[in-house]
Protein backbone atom coordinates (compact mmCIF):
# COMPACT_ATOMS: atom_id res chain seq x y z
CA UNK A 1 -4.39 17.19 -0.61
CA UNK A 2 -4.30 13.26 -0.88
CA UNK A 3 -6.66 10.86 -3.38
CA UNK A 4 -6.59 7.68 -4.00
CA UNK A 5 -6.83 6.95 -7.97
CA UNK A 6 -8.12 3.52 -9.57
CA UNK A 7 -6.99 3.11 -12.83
CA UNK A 8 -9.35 1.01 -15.05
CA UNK A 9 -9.20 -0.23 -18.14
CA UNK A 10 -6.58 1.31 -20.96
CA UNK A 11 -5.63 3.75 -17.98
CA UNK A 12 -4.73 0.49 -15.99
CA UNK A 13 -2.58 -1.30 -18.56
CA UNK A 14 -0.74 2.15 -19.16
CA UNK A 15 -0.78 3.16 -16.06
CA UNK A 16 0.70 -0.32 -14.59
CA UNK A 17 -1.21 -0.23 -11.23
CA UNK A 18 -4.78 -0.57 -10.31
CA UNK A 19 -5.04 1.91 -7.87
CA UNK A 20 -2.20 4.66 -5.85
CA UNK A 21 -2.92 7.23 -3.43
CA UNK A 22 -1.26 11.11 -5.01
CA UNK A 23 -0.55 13.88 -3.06
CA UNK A 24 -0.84 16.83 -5.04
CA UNK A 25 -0.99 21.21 -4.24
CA UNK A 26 -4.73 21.07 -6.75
CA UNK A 27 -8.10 21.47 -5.93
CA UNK A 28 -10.08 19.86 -8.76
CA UNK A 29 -10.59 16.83 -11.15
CA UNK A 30 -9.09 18.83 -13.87
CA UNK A 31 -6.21 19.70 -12.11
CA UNK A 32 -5.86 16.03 -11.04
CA UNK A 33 -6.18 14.93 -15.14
CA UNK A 34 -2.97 17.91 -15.77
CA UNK A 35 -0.84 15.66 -12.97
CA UNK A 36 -1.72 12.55 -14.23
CA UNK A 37 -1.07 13.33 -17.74
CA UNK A 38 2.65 14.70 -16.38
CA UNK A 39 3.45 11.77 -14.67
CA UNK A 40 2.13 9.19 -17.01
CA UNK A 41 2.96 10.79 -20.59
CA UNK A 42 1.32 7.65 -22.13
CA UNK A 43 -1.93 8.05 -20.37
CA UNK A 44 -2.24 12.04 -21.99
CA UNK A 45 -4.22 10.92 -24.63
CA UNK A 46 -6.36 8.37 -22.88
CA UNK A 47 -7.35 11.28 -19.99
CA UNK A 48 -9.00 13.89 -22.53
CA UNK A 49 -11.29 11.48 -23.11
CA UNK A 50 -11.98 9.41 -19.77
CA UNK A 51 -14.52 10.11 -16.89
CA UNK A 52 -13.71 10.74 -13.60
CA UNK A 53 -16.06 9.17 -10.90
CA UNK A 54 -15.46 10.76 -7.11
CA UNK A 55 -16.40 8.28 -4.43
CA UNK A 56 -18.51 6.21 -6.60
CA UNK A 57 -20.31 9.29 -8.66
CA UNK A 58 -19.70 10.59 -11.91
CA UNK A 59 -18.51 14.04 -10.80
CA UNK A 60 -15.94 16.91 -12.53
CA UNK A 61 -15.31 19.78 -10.52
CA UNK A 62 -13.65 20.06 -6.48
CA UNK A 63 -11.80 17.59 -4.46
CA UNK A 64 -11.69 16.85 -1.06
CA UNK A 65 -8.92 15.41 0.70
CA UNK A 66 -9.45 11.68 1.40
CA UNK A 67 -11.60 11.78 -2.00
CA UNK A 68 -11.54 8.37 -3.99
CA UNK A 69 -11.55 9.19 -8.04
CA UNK A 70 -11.40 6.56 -10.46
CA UNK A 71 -10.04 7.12 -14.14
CA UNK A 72 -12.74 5.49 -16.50
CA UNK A 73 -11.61 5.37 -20.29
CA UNK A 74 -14.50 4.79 -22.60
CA UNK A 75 -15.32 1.41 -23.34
CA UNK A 76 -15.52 0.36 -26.88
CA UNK A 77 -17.98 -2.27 -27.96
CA UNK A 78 -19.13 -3.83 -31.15
């Protein structure tokens, strides 16, 4: 399967990129947070607590190939 990820925020600036396309053997968003977290060790900690969004919808669960899921870290405010 094939997805494009866009990084945003904290994922971003650890991350490097705004956005690559990852070819991986998984099915679902949690599988896809267990590669990430491999290939970017400094992004493990900042994945248990983002949100995935799947072509534009919150969404945790199956992927499709051609899916677009964004990494979005929580946002902290004051």
């Amino acid at each position: 399967m094939e997805v494009k990820v866009l990084y945003f925020a904290q994922a971003r600036e650890l991350v490097g990129k705004e956005a690559e396309t990852i070819r991986f053997t998984g099915k679902t968003t949690e599988d896809l947070r267990t590669l990430l977290a491999h290939k970017y060790p400094a992004l493990e900690k900042v994945l248990s607590v983002s949100r995935f969004a799947v072509n534009g919808e919150y969404y945790e669960g199956e992927l499709k190939d051609g899916d677009t899921v964004a990494v979005i870290p929580p946002v902290g405010g004051g």
